[in-house]
Protein backbone atom coordinates (compact mmCIF):
# COMPACT_ATOMS: atom_id res chain seq x y z
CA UNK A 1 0.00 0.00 0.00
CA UNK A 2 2.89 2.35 0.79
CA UNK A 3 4.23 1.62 -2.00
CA UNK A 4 1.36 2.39 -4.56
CA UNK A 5 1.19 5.93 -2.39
CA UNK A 6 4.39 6.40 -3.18
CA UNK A 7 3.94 6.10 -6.75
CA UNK A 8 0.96 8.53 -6.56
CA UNK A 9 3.17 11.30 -5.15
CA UNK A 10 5.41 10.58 -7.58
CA UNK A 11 3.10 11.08 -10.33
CA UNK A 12 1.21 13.65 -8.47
CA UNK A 13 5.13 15.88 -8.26
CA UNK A 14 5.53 14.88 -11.49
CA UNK A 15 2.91 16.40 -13.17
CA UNK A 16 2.79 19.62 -10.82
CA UNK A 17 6.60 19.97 -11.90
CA UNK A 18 5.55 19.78 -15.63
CA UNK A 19 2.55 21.89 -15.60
CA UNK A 20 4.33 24.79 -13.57
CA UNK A 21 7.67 24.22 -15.60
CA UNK A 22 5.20 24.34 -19.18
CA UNK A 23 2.13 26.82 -18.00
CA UNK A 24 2.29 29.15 -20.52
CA UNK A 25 2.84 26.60 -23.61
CA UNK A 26 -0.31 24.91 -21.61
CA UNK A 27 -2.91 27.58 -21.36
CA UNK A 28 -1.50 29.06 -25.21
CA UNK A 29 -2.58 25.78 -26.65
CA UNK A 30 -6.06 25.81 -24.12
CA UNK A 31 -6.47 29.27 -25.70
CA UNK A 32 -6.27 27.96 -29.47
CA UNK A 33 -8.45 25.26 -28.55
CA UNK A 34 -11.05 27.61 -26.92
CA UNK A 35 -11.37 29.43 -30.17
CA UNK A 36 -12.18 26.18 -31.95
CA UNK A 37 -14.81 26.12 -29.64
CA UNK A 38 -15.92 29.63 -30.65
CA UNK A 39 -16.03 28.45 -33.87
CA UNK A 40 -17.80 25.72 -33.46
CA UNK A 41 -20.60 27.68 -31.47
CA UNK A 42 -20.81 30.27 -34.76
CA UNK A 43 -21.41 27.05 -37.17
CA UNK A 44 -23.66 24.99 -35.11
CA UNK A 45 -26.25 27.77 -33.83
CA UNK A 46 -25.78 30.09 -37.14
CA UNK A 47 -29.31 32.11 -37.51
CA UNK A 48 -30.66 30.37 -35.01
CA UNK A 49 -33.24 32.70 -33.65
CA UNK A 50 -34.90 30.52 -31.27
CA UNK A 51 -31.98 30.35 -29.43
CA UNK A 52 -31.40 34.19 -29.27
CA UNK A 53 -34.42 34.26 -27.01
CA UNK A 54 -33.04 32.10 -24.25
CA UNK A 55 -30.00 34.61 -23.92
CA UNK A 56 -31.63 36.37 -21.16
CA UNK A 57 -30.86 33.50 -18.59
CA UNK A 58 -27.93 33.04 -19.96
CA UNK A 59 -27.04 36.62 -19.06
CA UNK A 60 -28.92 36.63 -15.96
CA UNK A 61 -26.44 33.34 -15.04
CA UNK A 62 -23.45 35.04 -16.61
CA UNK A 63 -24.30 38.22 -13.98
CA UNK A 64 -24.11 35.67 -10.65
CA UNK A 65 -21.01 34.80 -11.38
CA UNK A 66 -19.03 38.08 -12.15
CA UNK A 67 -21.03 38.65 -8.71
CA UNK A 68 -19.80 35.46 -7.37
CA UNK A 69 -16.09 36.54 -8.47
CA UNK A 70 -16.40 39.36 -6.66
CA UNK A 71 -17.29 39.11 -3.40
CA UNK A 72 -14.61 35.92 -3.21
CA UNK A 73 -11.89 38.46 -4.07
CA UNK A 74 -13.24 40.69 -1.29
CA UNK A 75 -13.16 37.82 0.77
CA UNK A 76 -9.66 37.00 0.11
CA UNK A 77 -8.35 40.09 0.16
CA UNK A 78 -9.98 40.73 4.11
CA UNK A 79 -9.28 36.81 5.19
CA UNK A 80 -5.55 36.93 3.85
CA UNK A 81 -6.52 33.70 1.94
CA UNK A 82 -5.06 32.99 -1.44
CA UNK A 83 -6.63 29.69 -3.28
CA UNK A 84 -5.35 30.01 -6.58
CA UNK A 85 -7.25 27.09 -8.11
CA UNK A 86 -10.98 28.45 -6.68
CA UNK A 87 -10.53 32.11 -8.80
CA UNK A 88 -8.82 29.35 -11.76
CA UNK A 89 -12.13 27.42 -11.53
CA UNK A 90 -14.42 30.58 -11.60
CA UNK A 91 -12.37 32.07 -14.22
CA UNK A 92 -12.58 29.06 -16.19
CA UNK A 93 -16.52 28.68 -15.75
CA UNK A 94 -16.59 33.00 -16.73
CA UNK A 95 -14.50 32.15 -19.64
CA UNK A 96 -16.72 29.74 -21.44
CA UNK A 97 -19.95 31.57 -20.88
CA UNK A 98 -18.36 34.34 -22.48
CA UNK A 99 -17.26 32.00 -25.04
CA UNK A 100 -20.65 31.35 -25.90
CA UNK A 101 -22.01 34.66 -25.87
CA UNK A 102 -19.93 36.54 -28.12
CA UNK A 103 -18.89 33.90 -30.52
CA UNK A 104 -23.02 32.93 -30.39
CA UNK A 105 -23.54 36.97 -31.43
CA UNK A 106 -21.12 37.28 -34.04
CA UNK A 107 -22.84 35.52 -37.15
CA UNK A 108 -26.05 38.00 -36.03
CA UNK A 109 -24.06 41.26 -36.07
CA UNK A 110 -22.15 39.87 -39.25
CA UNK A 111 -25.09 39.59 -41.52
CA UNK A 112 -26.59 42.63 -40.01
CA UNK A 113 -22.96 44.66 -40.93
CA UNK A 114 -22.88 47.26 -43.78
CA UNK A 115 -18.81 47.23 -44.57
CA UNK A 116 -17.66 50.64 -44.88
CA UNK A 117 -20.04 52.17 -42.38
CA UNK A 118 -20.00 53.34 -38.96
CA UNK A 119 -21.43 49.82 -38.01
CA UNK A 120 -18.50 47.70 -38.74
CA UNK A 121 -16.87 49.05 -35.65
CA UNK A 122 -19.06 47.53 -33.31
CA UNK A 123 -18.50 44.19 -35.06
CA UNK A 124 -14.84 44.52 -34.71
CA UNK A 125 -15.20 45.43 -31.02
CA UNK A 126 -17.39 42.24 -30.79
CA UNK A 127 -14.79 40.39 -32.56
CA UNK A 128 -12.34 41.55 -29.93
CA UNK A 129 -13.96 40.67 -27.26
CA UNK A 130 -14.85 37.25 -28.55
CA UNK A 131 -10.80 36.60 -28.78
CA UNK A 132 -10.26 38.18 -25.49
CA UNK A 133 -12.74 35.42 -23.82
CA UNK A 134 -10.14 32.72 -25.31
CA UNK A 135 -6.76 34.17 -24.35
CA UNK A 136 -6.37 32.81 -20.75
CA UNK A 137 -3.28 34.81 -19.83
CA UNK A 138 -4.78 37.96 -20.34
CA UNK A 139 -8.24 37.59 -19.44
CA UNK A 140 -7.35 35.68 -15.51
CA UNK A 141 -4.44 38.08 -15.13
CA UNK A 142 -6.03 41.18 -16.25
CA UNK A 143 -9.24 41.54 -17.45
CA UNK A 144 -10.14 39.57 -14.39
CA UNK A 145 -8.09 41.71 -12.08
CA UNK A 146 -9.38 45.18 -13.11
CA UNK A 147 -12.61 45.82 -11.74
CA UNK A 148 -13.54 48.89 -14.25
CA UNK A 149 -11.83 46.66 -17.17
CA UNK A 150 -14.22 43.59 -15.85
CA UNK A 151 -17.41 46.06 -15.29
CA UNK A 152 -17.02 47.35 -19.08
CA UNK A 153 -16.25 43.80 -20.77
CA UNK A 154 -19.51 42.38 -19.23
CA UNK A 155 -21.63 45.76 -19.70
CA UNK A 156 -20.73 45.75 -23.70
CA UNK A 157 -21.60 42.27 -23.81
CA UNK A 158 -24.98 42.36 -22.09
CA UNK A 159 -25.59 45.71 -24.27
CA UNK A 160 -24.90 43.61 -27.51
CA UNK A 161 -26.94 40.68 -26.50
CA UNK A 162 -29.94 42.62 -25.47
CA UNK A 163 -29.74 44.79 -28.32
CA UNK A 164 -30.15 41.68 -30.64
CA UNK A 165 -32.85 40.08 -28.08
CA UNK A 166 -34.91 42.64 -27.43
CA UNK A 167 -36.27 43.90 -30.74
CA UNK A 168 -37.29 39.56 -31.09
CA UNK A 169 -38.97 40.22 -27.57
CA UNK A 170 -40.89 43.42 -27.40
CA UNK A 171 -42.89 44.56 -30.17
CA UNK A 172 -40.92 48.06 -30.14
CA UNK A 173 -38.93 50.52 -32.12
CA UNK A 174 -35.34 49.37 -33.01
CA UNK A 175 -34.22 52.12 -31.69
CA UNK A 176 -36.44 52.32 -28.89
CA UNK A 177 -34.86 48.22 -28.57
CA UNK A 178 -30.76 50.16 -28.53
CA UNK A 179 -31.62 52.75 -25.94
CA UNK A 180 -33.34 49.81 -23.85
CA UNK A 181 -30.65 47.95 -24.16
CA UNK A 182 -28.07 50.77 -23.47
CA UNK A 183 -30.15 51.89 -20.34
CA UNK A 184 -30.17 48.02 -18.96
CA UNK A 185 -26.41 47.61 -19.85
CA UNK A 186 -26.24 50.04 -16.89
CA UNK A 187 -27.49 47.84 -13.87
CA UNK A 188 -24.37 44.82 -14.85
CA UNK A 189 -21.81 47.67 -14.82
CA UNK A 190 -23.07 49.48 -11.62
CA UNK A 191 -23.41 46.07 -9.60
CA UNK A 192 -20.23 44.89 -10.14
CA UNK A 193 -18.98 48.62 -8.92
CA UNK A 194 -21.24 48.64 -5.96
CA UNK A 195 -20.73 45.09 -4.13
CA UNK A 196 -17.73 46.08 -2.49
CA UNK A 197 -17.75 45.99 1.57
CA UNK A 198 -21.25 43.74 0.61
CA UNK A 199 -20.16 41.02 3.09
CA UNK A 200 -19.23 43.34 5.64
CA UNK A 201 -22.83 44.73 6.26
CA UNK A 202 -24.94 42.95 3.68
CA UNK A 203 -28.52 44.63 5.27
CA UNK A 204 -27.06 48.35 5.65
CA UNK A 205 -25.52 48.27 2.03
CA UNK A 206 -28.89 46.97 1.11
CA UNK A 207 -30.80 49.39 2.95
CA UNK A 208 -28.73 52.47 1.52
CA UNK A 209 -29.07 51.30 -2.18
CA UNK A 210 -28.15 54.62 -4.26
CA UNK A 211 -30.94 53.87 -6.56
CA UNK A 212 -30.43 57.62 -7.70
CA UNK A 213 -27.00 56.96 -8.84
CA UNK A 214 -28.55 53.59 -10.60
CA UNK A 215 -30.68 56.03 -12.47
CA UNK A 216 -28.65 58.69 -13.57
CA UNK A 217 -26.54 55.68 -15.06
CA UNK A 218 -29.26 54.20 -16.76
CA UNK A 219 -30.08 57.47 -18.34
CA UNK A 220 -26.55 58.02 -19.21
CA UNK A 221 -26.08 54.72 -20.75
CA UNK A 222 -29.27 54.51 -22.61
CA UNK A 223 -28.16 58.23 -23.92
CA UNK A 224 -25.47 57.09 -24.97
CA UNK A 225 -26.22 54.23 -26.58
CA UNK A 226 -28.82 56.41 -28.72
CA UNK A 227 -26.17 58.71 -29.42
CA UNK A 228 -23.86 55.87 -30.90
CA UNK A 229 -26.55 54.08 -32.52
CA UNK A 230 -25.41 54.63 -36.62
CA UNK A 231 -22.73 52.87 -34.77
CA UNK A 232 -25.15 49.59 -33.97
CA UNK A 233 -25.96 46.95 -36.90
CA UNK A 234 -29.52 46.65 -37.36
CA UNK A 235 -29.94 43.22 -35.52
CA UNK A 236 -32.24 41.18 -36.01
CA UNK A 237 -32.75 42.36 -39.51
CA UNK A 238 -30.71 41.46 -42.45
CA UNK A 239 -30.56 41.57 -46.17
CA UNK A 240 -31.01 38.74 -48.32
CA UNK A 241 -30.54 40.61 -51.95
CA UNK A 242 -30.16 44.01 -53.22
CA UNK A 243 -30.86 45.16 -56.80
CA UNK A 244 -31.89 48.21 -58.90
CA UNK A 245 -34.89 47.95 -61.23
CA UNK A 246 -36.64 49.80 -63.73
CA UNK A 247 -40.53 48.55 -63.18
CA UNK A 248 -42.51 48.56 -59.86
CA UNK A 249 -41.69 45.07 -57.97
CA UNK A 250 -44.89 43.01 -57.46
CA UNK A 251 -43.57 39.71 -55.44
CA UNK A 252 -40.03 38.08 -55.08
CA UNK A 253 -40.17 36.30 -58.00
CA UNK A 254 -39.27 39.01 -60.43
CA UNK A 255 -36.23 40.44 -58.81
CA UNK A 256 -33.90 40.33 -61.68
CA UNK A 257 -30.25 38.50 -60.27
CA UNK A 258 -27.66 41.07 -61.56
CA UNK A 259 -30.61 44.37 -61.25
CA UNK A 260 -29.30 47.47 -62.99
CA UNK A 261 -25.26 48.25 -62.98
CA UNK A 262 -24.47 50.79 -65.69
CA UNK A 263 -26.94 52.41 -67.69
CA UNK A 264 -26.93 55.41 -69.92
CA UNK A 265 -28.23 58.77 -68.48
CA UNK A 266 -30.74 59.35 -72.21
CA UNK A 267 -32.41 55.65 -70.89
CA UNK A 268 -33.42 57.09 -67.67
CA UNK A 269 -34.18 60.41 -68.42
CA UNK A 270 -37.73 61.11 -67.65
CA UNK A 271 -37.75 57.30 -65.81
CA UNK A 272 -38.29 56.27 -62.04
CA UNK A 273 -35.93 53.56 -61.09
CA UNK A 274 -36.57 51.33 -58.27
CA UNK A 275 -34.50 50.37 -55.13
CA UNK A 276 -36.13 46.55 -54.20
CA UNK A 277 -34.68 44.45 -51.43
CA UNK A 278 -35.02 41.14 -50.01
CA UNK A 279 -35.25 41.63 -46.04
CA UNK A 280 -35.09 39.06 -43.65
CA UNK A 281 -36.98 40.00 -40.92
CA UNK A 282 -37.73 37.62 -37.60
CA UNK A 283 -39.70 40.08 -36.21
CA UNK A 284 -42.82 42.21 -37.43
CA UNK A 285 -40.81 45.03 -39.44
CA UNK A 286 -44.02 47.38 -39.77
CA UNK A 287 -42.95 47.84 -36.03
CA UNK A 288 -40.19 50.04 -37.72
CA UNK A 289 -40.13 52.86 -40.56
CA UNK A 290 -37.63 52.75 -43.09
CA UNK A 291 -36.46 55.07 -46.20
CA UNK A 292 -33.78 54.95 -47.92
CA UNK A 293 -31.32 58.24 -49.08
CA UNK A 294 -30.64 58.29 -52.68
CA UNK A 295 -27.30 59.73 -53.21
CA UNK A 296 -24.59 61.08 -56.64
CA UNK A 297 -21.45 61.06 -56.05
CA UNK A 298 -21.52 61.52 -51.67
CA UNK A 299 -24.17 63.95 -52.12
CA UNK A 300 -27.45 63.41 -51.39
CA UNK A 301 -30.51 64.13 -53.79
CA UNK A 302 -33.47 63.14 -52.31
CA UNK A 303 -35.49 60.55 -49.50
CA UNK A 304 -37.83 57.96 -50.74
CA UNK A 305 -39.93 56.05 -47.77
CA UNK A 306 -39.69 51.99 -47.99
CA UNK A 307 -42.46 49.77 -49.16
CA UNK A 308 -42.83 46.37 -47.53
CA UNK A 309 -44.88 42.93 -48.88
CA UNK A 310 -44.15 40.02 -47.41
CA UNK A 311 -43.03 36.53 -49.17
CA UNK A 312 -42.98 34.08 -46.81
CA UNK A 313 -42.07 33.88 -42.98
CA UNK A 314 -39.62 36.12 -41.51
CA UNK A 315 -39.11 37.14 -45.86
CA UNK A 316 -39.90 40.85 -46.65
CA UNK A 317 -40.18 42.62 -50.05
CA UNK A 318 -39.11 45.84 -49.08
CA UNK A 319 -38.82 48.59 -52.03
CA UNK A 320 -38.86 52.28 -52.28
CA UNK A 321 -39.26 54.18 -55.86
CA UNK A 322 -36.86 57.39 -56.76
CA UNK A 323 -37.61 60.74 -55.64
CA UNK A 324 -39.80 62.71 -57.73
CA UNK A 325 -37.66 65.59 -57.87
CA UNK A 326 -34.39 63.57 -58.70
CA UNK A 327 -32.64 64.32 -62.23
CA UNK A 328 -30.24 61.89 -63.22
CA UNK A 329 -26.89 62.74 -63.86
CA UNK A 330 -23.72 60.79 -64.69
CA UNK A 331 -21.89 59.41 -61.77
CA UNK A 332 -21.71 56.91 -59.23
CA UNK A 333 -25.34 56.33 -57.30
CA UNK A 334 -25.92 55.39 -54.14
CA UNK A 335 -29.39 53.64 -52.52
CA UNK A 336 -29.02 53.10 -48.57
CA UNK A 337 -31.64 51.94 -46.29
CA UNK A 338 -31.79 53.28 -43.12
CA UNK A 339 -34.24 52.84 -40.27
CA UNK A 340 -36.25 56.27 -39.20
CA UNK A 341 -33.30 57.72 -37.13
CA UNK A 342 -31.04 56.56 -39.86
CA UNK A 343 -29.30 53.21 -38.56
CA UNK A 344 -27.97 51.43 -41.91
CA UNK A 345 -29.19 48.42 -42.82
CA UNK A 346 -27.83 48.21 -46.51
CA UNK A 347 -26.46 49.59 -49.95
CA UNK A 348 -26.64 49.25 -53.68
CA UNK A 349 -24.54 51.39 -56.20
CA UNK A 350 -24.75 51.82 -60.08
CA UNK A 351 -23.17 53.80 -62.78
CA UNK A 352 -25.41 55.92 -65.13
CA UNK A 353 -23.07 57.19 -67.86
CA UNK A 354 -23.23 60.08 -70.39
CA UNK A 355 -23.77 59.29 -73.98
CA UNK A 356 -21.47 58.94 -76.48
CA UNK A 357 -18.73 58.00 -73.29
CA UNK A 358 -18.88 54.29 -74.19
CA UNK A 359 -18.11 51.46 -76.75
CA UNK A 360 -19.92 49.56 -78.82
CA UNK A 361 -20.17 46.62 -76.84
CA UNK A 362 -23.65 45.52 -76.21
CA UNK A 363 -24.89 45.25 -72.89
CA UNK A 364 -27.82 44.50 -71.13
CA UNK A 365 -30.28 46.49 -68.37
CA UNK A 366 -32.63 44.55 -66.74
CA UNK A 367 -35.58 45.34 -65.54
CA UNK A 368 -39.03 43.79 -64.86
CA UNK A 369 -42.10 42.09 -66.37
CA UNK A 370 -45.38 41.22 -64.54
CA UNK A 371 -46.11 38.45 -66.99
CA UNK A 372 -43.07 36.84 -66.63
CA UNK A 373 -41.10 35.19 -63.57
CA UNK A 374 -37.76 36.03 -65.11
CA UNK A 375 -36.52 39.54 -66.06
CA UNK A 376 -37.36 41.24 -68.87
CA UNK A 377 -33.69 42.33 -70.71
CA UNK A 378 -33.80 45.80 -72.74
CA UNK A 379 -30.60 45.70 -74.74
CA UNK A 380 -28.50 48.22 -74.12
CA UNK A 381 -25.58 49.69 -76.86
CA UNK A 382 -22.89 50.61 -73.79
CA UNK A 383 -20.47 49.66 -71.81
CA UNK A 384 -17.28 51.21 -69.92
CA UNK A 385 -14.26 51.55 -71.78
CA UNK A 386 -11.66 49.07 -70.96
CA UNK A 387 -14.63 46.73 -69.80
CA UNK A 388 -14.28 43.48 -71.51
């Protein structure tokens, strides 16, 4: 028997000697394998929208623990204890659900991005903060360790979930849905700032809750957060297909694939084009009002207010006719759809040339035909020079 306890030791020194001697090669290659598990997470629950509605326990869950966290650092910093492996365990158990959150969000925010727009920020911010949740040396010895550091992590990430969950919750405004979301952002930040000395007198720090200073916050993030919200994808919604047309859309089935891409200004002139769209929607989108800004060149020429018919479940026609008072000139146009405060949900450019600019090459414009499922092409003499 003493002999088999020997061996244990043995093995037991063994392997404390080789995971001290290799800790940072260790949690490195615990870090890459955490991001396969991100990954995996993005492909297995991609536009899953059922799933977006249980995120609430999740983040109530997520909220214990940070709480959890903190009052056992309080408690080791009064009792002079130090049990590294209890904050490694609660780290570990943070780490994962934070996994799961932002890697769960990203595919949401990604279809919901407009690239080149204000919005793609918050998607890289997400994407940061998905990494950071896999890099164990950094998040357990700092992100951990700093309570305004920890209080801003978790407040960004309950801010992004709840402004993809609530709009699929509440029949409200989507932008009604961001300050909402801003405004309860407030309460993780504030608790994890307020339960210090909570084990020391847990009925007087009750008892002299500053629910004024709760308030102001919550009116200073949801402020915020409707200050910063060109800066917010339009989550839940997304586009499926974006095209310009020259004949009113009746249903989904006439969209033309390529839509309009160069054109000559004398085969518009006196002509309403049409900006149609393929929105997916899991929510009721007459909720919201959208228009879309038709632009030349950067500058804008006139507003057009969006149209919606819907296909099929969660499927949207959504399409908006030029402005009236638009005259078409030669240059690079611009069709983006914007929610009524004017977050971006999408673009579509094309070219309308000057005559007598362009080759020979023939070309075509499509546009549509209500007796016909497939598009009706006009044949066009143009192209752009150099074009093959």
């Amino acid at each position: 028997m003493s002999g088999s306890v020997r061996r244990l030791r043995e093995t037991y020194r063994w392997v404390s000697e080789f995971v001290h001697k290799h800790e940072t090669l260790l949690w490195m290659t615990h870090s890459a394998g955490a991001l396969g598990y991100g990954i995996f997470v993005m492909l297995f629950f991609h536009h899953n929208f059922s799933a977006v509605r249980k995120l609430g326990f999740f983040l109530l869950a997520l909220w214990i623990m940070l709480i959890v966290i903190d009052l056992y650092v309080q408690w080791e910093e009064r009792s002079g204890h130090n049990r590294r492996w209890v904050r490694l365990t609660l780290n570990y158990v943070l780490k994962n659900m934070y996994q799961g959150l932002y890697f769960f969000m990203l595919p949401f925010y990604w279809e919901a991005t407009v690239f080149g727009s204000y919005n793609w920020y918050m998607l890289l911010l997400l994407t940061i903060g998905a990494l950071l949740s896999t890099q164990d040396l950094i998040f357990d010895n700092w992100l951990m360790e700093n309570r305004l550091a920890r209080g801003l992590y978790y407040s960004f990430c309950l801010f992004s979930s709840l402004a993809l969950l609530v709009p699929l919750v509440l029949p409200i405004q989507m932008d009604a849905a961001v300050v909402l979301a801003g405004a309860l952002s407030s309460i993780g930040f504030f608790s994890l700032n307020i339960s210090e000395g909570l084990l020391e007198d847990v009925e007087s720090h009750l008892r002299s809750f500053p629910w004024d200073r709760l308030i102001a916050l919550g009116l200073l993030f949801g402020l915020m957060a409707w200050l910063l919200r060109p800066f917010v994808p339009a989550v839940p919604y997304s586009l499926r297909r974006s095209v310009v047309s020259a004949m009113t859309p009746r249903n989904g089935r006439d969209i033309p694939t390529p839509g309009i891409h160069r054109v000559l200004v004398s085969q518009v002139r006196n002509r309403k084009l049409y900006s149609v769209r393929i929105l997916y929607a899991p929510r009721d989108p007459y909720v919201d009002t959208f228009f879309e800004i038709w632009s030349l060149n950067g500058h804008v020429k006139g507003k057009s207010r969006v149209h919606m018919t819907k296909l099929a479940d969660s499927l949207y026609l959504a399409y908006s006719e030029s402005p009236p008072d638009v005259t078409w000139k030669p240059g690079r146009w611009n069709i983006s759809l914007k929610t009524s405060s004017g977050r971006l949900l999408g673009k579509v450019k094309f070219d309308i040339i000057a005559d007598g600019t362009v080759s020979e090459k023939k070309h075509v414009m499509p546009v549509f035909t209500l007796e016909s499922r497939t598009p009706y092409e006009e044949p066009l003499n143009c192209t752009v020079r150099g074009d093959s």
